[in-house]
Protein backbone atom coordinates (compact mmCIF):
# COMPACT_ATOMS: atom_id res chain seq x y z
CA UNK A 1 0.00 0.00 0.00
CA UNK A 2 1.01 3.99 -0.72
CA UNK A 3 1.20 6.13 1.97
CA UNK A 4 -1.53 8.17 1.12
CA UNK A 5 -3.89 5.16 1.31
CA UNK A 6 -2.38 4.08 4.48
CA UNK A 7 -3.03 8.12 5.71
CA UNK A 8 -6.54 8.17 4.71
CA UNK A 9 -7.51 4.82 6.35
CA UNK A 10 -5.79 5.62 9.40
CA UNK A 11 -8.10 9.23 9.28
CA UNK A 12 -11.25 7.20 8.64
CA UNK A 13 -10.14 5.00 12.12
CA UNK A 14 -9.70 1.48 10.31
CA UNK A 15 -5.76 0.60 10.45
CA UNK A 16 -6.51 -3.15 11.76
CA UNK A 17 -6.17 -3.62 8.03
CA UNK A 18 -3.61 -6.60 7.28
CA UNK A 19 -1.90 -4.72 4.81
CA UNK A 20 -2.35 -1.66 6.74
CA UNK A 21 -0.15 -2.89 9.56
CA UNK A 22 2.15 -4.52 7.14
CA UNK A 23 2.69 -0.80 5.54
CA UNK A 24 3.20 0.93 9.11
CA UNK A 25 5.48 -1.72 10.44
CA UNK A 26 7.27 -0.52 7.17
CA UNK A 27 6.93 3.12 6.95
CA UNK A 28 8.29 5.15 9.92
CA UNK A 29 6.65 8.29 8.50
CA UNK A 30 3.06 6.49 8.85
CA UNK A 31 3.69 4.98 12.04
CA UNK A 32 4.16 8.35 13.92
CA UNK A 33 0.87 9.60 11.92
CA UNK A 34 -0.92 6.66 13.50
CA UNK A 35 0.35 6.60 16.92
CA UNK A 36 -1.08 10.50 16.47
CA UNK A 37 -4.45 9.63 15.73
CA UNK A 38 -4.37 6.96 18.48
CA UNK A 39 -3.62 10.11 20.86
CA UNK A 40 -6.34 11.55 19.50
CA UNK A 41 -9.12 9.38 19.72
CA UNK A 42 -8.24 8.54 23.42
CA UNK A 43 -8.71 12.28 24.13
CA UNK A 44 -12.30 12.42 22.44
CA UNK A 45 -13.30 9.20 24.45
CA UNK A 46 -11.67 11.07 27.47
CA UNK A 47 -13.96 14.03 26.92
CA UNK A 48 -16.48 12.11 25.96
CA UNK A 49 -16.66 10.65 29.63
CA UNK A 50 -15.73 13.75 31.66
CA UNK A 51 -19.60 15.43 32.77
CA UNK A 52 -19.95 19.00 31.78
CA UNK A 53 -18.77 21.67 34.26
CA UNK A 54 -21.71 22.40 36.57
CA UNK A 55 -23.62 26.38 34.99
CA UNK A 56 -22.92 28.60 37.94
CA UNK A 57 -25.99 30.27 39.83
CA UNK A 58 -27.49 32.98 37.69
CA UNK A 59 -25.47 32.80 34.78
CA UNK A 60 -28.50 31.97 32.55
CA UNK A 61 -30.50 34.68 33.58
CA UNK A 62 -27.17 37.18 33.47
CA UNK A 63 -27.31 35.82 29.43
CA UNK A 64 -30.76 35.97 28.86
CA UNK A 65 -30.51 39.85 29.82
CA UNK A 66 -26.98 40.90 27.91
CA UNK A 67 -28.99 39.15 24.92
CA UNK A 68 -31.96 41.02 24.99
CA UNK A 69 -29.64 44.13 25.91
CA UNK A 70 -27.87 43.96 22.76
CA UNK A 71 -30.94 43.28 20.22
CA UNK A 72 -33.29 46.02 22.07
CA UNK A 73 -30.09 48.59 20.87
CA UNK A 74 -27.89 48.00 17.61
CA UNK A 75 -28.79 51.63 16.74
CA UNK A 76 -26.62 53.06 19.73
CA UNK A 77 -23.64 50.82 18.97
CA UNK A 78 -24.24 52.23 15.22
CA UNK A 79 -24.28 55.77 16.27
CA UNK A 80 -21.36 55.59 18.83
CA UNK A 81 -19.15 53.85 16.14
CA UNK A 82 -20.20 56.58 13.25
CA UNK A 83 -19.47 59.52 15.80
CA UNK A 84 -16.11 58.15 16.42
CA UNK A 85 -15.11 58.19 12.76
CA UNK A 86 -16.48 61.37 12.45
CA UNK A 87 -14.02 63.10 15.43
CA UNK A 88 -11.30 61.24 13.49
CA UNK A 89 -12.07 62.91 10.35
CA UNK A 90 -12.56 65.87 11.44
CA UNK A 91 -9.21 65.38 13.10
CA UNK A 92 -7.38 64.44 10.45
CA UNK A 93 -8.67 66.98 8.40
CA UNK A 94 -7.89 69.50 10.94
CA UNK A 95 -4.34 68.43 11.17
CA UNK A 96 -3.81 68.39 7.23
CA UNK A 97 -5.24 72.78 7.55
CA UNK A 98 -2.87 73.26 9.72
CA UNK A 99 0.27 72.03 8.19
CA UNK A 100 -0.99 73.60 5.15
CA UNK A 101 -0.75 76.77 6.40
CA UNK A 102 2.24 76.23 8.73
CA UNK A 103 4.38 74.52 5.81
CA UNK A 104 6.05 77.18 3.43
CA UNK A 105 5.12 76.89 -0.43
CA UNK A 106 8.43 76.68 -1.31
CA UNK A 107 11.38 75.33 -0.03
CA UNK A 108 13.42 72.35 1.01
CA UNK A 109 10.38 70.07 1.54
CA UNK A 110 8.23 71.81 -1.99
CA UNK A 111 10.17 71.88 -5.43
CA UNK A 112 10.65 74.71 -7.43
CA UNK A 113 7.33 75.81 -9.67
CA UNK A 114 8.13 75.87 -12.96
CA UNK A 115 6.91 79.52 -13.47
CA UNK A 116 10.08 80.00 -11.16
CA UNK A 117 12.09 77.51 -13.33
CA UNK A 118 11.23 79.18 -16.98
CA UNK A 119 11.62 82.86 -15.05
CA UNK A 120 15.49 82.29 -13.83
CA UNK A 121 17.37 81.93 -17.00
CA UNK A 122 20.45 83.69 -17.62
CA UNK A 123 20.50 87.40 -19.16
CA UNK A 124 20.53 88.39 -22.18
CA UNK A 125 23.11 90.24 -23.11
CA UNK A 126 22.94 93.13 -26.69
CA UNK A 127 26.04 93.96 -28.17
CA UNK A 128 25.93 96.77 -30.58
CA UNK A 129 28.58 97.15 -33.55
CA UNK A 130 29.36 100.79 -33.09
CA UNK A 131 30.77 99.99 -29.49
CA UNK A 132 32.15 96.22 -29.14
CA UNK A 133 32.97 94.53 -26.10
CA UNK A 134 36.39 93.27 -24.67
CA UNK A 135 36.63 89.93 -23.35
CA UNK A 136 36.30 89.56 -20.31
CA UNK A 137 34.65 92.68 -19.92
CA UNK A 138 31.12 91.49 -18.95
CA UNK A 139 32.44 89.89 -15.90
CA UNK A 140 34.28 92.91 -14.51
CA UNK A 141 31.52 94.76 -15.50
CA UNK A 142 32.25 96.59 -18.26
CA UNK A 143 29.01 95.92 -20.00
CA UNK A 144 26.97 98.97 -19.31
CA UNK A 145 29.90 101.39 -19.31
CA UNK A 146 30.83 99.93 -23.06
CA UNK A 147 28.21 100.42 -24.68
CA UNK A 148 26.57 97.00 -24.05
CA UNK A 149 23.14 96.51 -22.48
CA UNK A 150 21.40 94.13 -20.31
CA UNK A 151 18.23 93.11 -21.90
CA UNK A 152 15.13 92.15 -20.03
CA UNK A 153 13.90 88.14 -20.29
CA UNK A 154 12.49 87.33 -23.82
């Protein structure tokens, strides 16, 4: 027999099988499975004979009254839950104001707009051909007192 078989059969709680004790004196692996199950079914017939714990004094009518408790008022439950997510809400959307206005626009945690990205490029610089310019001369300066003029972003 397969160990499969052998697994089932022991489940179902037949292994006085001939072949099925021929396979476990065999198979290690099964033999631990069915020493398992024997654990097992001596615990059900344990519990089986063990009498129910004794109900202590009042406990059914302390049940009877939690039960009728909890049908005669889902709505409050409802209404108590709801209310809660609303305070959180509001919370949260409380919080998320307030950082708004407390966080700058721009800076180290906001990127640069791009208004302020297509607004900072370099000068423009005019050179005419009645006055030209010596190099070098824009950095030192020399721009407006040449002849040369800044012009204003195209």
């Amino acid at each position: 027999m397969r160990c499969p078989n052998v697994r089932k059969i022991l489940e179902e709680g037949q292994p006085e099988e001939a072949e099925v004790q021929a396979h476990l004196k065999s198979c290690r692996a099964c033999a631990e499975v069915a020493a398992e199950w024997r654990l097992i079914r001596a615990g059900w017939r344990e519990l089986r004979e063990q009498k129910p714990p004794e109900i202590p004094w009042g406990f059914t009518e302390r049940l009877r009254r939690r039960l009728e408790a909890a049908v005669q008022h889902p709505s409050e439950e409802f209404i108590e839950v709801a209310g809660r997510r609303m305070v959180y809400a509001t919370l949260l959307l409380t919080l998320l104001v307030l950082l708004s206005l407390v966080v700058p626009s721009s800076g180290p945690l906001r990127a640069r707009s791009r208004a302020e990205v297509l607004l900072a490029r370099p000068p423009v610089v005019e050179v005419s051909e009645a006055a030209p310019i010596a190099p070098g001369a824009l950095e030192a300066g020399w721009a407006s007192r040449s002849g040369a003029r800044g012009l204003a972003h195209k």
